[in-house]
PDB file of N, CA and C in Angstrom:
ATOM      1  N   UNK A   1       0.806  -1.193   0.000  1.00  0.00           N
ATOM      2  CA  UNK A   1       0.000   0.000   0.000  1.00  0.00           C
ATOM      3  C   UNK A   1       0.852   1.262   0.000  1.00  0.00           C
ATOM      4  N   UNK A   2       2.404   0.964   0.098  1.00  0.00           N
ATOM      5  CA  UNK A   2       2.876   2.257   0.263  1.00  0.00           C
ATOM      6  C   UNK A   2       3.604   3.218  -1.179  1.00  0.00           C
ATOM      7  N   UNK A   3       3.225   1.844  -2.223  1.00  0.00           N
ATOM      8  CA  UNK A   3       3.819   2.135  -3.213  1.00  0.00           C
ATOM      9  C   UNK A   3       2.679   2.841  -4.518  1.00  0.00           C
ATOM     10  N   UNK A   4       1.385   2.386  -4.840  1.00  0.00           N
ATOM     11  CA  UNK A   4       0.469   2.948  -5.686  1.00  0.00           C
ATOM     12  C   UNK A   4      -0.905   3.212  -4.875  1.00  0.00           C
ATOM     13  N   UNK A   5      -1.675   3.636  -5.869  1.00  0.00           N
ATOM     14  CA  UNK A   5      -2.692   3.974  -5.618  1.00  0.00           C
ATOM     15  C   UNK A   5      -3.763   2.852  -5.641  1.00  0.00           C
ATOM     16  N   UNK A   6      -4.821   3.000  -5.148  1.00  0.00           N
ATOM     17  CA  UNK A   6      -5.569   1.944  -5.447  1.00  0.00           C
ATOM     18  C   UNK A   6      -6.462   1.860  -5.818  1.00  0.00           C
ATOM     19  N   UNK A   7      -6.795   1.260  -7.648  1.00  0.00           N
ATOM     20  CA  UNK A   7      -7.473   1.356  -8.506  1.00  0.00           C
ATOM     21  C   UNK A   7      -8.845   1.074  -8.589  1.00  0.00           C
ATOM     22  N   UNK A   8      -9.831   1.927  -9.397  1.00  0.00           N
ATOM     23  CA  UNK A   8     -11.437   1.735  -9.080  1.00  0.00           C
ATOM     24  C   UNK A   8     -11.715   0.211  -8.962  1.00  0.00           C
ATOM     25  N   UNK A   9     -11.212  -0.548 -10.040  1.00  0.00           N
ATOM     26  CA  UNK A   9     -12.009  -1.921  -9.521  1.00  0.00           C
ATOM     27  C   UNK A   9     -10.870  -2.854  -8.764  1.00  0.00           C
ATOM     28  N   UNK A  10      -9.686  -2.540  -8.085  1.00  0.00           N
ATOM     29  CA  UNK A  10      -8.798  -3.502  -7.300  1.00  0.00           C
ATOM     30  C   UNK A  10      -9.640  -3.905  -6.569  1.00  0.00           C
ATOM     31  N   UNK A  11      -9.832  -5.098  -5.970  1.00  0.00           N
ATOM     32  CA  UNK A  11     -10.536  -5.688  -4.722  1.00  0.00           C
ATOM     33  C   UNK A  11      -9.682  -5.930  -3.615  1.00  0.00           C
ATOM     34  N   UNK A  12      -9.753  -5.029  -3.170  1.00  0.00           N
ATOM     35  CA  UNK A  12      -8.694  -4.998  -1.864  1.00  0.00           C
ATOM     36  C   UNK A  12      -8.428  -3.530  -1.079  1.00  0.00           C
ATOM     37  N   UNK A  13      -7.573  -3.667  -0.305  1.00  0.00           N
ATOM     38  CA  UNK A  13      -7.819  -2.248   0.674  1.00  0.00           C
ATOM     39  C   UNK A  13      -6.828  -2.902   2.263  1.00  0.00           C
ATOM     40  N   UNK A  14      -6.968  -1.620   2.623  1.00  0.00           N
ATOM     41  CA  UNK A  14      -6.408  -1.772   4.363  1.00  0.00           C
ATOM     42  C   UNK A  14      -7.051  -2.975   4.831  1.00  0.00           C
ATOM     43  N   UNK A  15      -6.331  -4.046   5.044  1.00  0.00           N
ATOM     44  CA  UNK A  15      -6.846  -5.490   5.900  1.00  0.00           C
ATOM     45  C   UNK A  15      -7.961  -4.644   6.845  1.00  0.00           C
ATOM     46  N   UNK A  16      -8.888  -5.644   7.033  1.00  0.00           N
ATOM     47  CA  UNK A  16      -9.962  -5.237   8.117  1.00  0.00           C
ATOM     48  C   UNK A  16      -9.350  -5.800   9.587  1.00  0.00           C
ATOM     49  N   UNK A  17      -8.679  -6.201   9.283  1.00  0.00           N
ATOM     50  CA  UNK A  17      -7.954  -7.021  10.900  1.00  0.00           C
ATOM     51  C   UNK A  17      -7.305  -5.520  11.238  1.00  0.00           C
ATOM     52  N   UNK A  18      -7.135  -4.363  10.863  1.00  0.00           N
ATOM     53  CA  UNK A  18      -6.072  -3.451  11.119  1.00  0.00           C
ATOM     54  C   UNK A  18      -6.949  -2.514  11.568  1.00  0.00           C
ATOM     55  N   UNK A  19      -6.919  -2.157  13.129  1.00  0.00           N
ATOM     56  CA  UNK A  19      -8.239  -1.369  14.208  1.00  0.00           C
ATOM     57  C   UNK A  19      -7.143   0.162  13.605  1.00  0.00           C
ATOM     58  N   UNK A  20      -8.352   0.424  13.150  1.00  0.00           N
ATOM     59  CA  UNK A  20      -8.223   1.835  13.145  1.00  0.00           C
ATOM     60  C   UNK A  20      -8.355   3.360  14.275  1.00  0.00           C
ATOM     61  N   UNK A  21      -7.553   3.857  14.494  1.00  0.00           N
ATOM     62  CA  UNK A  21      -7.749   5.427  15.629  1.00  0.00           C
ATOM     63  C   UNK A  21      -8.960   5.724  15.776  1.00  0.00           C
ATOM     64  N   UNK A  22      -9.468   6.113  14.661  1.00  0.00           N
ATOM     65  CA  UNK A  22     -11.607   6.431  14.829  1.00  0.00           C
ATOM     66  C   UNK A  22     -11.899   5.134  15.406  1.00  0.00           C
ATOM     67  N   UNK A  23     -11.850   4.408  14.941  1.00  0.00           N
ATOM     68  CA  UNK A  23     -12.702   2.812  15.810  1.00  0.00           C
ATOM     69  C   UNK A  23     -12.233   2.350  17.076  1.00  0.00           C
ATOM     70  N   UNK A  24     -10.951   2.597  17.278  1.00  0.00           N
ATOM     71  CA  UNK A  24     -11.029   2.957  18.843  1.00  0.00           C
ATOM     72  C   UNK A  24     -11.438   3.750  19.898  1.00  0.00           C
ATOM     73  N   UNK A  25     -11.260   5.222  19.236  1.00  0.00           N
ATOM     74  CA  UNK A  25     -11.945   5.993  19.835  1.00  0.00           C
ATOM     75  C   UNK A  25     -13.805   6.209  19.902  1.00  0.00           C
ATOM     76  N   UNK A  26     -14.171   5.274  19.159  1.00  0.00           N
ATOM     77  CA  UNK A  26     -15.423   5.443  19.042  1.00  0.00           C
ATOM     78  C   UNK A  26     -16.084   4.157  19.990  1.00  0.00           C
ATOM     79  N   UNK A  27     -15.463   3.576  20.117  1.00  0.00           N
ATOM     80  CA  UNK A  27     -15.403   2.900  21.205  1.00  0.00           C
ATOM     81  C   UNK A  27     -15.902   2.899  22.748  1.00  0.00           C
ATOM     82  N   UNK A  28     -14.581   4.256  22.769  1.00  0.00           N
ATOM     83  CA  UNK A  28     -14.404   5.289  24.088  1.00  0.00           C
ATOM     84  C   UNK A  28     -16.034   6.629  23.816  1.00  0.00           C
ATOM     85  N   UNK A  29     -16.338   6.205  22.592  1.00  0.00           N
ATOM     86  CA  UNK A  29     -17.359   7.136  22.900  1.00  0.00           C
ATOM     87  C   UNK A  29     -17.699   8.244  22.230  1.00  0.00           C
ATOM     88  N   UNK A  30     -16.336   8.559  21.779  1.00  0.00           N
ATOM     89  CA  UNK A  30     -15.995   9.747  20.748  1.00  0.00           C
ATOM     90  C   UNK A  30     -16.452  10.114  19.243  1.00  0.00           C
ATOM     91  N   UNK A  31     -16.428  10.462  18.636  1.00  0.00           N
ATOM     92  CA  UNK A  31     -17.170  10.594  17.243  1.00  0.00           C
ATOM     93  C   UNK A  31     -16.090  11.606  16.380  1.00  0.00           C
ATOM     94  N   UNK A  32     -15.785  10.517  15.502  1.00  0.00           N
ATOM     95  CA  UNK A  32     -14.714  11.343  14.456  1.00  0.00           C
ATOM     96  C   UNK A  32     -15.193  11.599  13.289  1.00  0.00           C
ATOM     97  N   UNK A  33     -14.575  12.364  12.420  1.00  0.00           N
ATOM     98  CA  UNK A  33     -15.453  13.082  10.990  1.00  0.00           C
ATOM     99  C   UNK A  33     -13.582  12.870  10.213  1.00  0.00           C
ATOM    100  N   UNK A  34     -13.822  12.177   8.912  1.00  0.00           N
ATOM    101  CA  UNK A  34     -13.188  12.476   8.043  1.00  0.00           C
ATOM    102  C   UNK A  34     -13.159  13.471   6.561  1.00  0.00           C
ATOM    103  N   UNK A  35     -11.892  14.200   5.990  1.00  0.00           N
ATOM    104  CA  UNK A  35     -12.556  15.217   5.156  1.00  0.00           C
ATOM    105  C   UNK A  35     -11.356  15.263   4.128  1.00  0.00           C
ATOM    106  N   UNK A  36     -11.316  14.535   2.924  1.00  0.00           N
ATOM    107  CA  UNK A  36     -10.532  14.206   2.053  1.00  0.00           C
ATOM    108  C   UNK A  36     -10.659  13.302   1.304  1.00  0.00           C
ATOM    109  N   UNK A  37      -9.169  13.006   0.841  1.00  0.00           N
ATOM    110  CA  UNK A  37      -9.538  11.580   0.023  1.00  0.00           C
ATOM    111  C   UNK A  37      -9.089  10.665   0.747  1.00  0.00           C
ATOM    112  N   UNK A  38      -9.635   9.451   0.810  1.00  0.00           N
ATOM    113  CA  UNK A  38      -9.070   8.051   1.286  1.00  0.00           C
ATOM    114  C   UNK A  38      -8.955   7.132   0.391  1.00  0.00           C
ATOM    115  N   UNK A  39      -7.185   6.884   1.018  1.00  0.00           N
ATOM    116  CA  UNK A  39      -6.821   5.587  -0.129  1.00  0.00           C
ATOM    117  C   UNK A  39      -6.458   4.506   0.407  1.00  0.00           C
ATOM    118  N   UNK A  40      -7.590   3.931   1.130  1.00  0.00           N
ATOM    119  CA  UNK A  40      -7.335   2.766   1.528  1.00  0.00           C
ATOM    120  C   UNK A  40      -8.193   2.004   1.199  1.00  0.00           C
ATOM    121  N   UNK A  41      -8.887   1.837   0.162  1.00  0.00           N
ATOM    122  CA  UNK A  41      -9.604   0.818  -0.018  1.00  0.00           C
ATOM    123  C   UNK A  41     -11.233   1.033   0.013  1.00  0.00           C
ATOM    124  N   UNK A  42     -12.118   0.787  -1.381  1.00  0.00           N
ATOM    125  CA  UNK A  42     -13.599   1.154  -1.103  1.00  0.00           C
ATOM    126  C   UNK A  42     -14.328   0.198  -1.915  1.00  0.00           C
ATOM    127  N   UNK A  43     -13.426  -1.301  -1.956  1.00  0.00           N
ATOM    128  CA  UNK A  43     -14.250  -2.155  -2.952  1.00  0.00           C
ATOM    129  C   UNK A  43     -15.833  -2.440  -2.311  1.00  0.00           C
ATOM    130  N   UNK A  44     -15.564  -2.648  -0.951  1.00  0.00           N
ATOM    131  CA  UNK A  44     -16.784  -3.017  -0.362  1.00  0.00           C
ATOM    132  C   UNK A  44     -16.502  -2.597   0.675  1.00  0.00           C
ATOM    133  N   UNK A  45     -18.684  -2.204   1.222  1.00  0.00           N
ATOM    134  CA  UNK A  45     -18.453  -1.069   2.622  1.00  0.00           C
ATOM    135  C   UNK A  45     -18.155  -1.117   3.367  1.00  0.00           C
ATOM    136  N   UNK A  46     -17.373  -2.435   3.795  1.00  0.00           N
ATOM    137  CA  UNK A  46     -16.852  -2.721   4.743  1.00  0.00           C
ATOM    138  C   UNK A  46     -15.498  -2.120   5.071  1.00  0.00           C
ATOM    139  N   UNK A  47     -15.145  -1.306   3.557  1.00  0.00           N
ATOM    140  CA  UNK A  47     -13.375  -0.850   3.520  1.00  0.00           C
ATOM    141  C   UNK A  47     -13.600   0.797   3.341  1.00  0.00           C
ATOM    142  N   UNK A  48     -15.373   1.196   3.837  1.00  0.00           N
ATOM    143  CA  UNK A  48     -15.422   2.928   3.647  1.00  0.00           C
ATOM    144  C   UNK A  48     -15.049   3.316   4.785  1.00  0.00           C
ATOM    145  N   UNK A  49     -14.491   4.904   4.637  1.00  0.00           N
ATOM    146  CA  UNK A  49     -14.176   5.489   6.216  1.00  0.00           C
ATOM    147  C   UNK A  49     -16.109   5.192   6.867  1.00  0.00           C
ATOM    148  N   UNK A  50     -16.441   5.259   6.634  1.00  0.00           N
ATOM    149  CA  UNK A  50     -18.007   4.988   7.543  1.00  0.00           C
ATOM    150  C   UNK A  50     -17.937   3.877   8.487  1.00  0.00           C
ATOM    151  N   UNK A  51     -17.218   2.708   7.386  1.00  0.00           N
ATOM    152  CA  UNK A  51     -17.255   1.377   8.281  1.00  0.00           C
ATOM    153  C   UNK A  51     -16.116   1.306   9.123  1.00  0.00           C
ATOM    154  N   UNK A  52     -15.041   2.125   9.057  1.00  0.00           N
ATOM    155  CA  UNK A  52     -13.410   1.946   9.605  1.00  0.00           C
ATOM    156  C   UNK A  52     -13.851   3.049  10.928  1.00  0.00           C
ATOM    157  N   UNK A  53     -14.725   3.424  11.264  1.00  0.00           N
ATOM    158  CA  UNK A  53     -14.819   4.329  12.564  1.00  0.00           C
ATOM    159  C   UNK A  53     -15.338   5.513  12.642  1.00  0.00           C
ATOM    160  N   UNK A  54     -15.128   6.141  11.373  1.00  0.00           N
ATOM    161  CA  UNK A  54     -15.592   7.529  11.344  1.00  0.00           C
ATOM    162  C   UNK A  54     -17.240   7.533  11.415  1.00  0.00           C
ATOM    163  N   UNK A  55     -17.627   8.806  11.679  1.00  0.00           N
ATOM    164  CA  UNK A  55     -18.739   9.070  11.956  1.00  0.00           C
ATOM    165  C   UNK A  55     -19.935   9.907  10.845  1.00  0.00           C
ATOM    166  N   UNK A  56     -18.984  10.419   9.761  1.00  0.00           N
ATOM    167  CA  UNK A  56     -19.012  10.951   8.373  1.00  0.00           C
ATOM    168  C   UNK A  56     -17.601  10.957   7.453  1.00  0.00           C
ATOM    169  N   UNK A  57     -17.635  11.221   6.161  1.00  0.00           N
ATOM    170  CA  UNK A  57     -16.719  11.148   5.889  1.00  0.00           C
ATOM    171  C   UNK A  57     -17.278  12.627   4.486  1.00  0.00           C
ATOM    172  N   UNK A  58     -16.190  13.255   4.274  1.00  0.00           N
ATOM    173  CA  UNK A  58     -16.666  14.068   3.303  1.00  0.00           C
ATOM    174  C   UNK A  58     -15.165  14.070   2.186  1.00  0.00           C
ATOM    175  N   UNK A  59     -15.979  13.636   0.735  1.00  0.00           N
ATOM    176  CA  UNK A  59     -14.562  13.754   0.349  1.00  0.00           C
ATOM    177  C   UNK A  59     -14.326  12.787  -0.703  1.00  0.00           C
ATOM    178  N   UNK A  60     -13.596  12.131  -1.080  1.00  0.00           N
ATOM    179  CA  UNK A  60     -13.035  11.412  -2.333  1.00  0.00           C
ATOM    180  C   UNK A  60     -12.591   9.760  -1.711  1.00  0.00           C
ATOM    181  N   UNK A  61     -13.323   8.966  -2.565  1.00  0.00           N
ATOM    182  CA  UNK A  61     -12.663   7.376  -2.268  1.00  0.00           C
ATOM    183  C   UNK A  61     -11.447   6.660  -3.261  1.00  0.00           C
ATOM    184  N   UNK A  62     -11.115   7.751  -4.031  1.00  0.00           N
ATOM    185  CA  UNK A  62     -10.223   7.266  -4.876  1.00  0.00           C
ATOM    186  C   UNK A  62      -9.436   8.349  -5.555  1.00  0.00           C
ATOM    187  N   UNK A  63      -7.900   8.435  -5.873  1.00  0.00           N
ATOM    188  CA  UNK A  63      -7.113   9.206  -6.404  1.00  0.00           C
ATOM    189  C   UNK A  63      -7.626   9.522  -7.899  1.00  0.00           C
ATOM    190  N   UNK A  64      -6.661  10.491  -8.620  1.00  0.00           N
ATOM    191  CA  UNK A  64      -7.071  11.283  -9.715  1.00  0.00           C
ATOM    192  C   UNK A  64      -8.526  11.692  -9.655  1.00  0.00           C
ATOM    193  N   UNK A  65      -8.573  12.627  -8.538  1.00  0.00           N
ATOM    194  CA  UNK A  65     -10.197  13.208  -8.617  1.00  0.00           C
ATOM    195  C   UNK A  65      -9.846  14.391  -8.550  1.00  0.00           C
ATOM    196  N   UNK A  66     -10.673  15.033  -9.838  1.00  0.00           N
ATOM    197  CA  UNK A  66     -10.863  16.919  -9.649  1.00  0.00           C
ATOM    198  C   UNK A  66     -11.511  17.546  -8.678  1.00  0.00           C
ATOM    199  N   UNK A  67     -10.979  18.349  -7.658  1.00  0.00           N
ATOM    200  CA  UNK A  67     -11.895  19.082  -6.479  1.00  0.00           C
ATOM    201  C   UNK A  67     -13.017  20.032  -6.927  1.00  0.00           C
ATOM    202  N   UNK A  68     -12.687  20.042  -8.061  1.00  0.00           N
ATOM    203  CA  UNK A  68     -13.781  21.323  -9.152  1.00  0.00           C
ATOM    204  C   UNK A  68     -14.615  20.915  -9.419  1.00  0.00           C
ATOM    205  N   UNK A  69     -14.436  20.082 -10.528  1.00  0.00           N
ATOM    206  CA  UNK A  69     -15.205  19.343 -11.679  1.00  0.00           C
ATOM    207  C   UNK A  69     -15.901  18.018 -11.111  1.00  0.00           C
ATOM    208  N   UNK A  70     -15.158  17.369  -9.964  1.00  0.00           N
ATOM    209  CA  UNK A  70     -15.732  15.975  -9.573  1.00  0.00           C
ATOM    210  C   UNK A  70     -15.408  15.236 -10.534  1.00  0.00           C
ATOM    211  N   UNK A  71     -14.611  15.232 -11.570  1.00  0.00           N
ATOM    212  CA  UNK A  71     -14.435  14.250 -12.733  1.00  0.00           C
ATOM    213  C   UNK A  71     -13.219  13.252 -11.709  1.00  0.00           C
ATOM    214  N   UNK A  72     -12.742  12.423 -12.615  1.00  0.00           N
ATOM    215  CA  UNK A  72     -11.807  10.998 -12.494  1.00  0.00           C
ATOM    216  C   UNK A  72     -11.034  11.250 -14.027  1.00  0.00           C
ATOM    217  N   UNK A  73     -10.095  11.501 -13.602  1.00  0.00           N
ATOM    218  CA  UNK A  73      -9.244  10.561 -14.463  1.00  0.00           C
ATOM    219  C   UNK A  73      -8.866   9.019 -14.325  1.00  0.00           C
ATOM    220  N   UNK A  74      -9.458   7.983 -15.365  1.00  0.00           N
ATOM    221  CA  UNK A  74     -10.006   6.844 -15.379  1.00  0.00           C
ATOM    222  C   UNK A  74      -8.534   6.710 -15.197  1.00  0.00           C
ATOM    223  N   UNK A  75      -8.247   5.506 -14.738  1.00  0.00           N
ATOM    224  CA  UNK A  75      -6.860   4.397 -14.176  1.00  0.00           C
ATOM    225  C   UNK A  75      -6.894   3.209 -15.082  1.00  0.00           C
ATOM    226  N   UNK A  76      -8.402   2.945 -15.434  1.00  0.00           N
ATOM    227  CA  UNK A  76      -8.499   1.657 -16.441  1.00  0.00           C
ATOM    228  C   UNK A  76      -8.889   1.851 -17.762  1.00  0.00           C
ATOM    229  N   UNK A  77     -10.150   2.576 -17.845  1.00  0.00           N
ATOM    230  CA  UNK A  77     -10.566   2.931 -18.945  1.00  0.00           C
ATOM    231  C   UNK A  77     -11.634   4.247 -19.003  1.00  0.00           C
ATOM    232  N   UNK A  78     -11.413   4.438 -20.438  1.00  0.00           N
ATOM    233  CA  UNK A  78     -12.344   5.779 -20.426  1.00  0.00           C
ATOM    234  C   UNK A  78     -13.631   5.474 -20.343  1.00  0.00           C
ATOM    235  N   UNK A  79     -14.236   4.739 -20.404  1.00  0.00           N
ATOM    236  CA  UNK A  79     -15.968   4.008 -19.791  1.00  0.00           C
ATOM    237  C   UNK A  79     -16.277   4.156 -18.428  1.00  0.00           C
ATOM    238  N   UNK A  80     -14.895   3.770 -17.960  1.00  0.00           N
ATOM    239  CA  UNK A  80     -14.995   4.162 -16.318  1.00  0.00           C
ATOM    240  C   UNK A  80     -14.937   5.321 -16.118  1.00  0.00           C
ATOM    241  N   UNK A  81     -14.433   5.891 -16.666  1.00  0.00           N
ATOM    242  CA  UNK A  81     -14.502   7.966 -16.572  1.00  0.00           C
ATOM    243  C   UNK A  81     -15.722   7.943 -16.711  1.00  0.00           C
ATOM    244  N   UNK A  82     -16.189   8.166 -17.549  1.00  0.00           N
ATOM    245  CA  UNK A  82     -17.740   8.134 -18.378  1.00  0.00           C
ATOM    246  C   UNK A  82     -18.691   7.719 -16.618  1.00  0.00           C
ATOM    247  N   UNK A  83     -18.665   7.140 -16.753  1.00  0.00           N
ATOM    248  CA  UNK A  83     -19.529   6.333 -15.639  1.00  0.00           C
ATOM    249  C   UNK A  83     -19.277   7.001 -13.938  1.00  0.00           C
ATOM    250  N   UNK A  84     -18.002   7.079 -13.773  1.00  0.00           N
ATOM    251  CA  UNK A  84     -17.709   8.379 -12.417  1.00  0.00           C
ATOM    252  C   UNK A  84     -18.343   9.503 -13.053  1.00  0.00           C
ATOM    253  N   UNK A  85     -18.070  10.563 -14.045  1.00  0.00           N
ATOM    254  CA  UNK A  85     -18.452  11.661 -14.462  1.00  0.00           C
ATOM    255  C   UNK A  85     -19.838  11.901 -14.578  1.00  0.00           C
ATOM    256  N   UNK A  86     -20.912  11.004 -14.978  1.00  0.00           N
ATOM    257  CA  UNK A  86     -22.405  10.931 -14.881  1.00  0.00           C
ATOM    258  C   UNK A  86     -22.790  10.591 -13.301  1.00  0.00           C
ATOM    259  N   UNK A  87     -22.013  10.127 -12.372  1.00  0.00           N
ATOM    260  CA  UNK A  87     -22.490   9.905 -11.003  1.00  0.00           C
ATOM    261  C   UNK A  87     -22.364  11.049 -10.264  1.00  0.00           C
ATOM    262  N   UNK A  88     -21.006  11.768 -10.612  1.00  0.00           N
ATOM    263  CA  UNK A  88     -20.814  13.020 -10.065  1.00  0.00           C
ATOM    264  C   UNK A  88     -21.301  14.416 -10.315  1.00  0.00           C
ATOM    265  N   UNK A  89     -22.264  13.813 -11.446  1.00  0.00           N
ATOM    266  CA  UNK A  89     -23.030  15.049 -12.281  1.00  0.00           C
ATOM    267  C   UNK A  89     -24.308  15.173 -11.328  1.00  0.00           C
ATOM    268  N   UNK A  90     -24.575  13.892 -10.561  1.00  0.00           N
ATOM    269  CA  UNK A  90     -26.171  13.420  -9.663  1.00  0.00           C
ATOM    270  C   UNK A  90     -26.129  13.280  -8.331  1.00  0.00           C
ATOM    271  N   UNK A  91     -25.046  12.808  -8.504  1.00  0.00           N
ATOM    272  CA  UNK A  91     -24.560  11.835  -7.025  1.00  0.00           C
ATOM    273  C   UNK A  91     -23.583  12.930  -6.286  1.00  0.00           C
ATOM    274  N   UNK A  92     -23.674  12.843  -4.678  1.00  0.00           N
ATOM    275  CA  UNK A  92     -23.071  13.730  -4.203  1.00  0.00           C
ATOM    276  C   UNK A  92     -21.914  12.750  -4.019  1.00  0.00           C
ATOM    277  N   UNK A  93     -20.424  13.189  -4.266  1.00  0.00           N
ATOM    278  CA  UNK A  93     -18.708  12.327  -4.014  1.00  0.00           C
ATOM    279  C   UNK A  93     -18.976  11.581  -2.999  1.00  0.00           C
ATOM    280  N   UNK A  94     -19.113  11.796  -2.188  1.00  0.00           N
ATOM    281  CA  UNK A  94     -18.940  10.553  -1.371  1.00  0.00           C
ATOM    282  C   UNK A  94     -19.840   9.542  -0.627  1.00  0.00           C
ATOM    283  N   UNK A  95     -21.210   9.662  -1.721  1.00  0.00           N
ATOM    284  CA  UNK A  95     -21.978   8.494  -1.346  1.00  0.00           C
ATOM    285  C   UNK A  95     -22.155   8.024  -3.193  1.00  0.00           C
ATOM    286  N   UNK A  96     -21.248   8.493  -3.902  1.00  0.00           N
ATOM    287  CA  UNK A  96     -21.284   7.549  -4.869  1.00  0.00           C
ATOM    288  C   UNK A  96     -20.213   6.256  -5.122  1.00  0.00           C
ATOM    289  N   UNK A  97     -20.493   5.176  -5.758  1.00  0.00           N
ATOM    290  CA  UNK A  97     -19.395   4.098  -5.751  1.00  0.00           C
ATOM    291  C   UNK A  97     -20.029   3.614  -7.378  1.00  0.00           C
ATOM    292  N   UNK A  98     -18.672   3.043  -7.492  1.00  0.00           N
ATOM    293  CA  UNK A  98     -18.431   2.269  -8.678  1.00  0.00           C
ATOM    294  C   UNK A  98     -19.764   0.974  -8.885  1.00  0.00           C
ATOM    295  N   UNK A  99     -20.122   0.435  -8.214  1.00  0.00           N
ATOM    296  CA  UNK A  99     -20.800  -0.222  -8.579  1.00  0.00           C
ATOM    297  C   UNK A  99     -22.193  -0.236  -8.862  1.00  0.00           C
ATOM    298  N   UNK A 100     -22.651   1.026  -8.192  1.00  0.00           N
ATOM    299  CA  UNK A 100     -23.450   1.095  -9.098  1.00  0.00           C
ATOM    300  C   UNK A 100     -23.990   1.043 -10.187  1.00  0.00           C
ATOM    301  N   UNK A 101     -22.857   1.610 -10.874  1.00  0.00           N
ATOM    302  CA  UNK A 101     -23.015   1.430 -12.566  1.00  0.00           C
ATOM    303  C   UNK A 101     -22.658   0.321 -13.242  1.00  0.00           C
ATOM    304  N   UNK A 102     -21.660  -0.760 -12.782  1.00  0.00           N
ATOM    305  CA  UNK A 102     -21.389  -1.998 -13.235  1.00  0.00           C
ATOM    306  C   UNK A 102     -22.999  -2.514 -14.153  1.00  0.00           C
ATOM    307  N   UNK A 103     -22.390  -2.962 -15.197  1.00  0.00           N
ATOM    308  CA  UNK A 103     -23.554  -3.337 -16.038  1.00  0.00           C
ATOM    309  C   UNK A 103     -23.917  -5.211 -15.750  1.00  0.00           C
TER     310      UNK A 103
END
């Protein structure tokens, strides 16, 4: 993980065995808010900051994202652009995901 990014359809992410700072502290009671991009992993919700502890998350689940435009520069293909770029035209960033659109 310390070397690339991690691509819209990789299946994989931060091991779930790995307790995260928010999920401890939330634990204790506390309530954390994340506000960026996270690159650790969003194949499934089990790998969103939502499920890792936080309490919101505002922000980007994947690299090459415009803070302007909400576009993607696709990693795999330009279909996959296509398909981020119509979600982000509707969909607010960070309750949209890739699979939705999977055909």
């Amino acid at each position: 993980m310390q070397q690339n990014l991690i691509l819209e359809p990789e299946p994989w992410g931060l091991p779930l065995s790995e307790v995260l700072l928010p999920q401890h502290l939330s634990a204790l009671g506390y309530t954390s808010h994340a506000v960026g991009k996270w690159h650790l992993g969003f194949f499934k919700k089990a790998y969103t900051p939502t499920a890792r502890g936080f309490s919101s998350h505002f922000g980007f689940w994947n690299g090459y994202q415009d803070y302007y435009t909400h576009t993607v520069q696709a990693s795999v293909s330009d279909n996959i652009a296509t398909m981020w770029t119509a979600c982000y035209a509707y969909v607010l960033p960070y309750i949209c995901t890739y699979k939705e659109f999977q055909a």
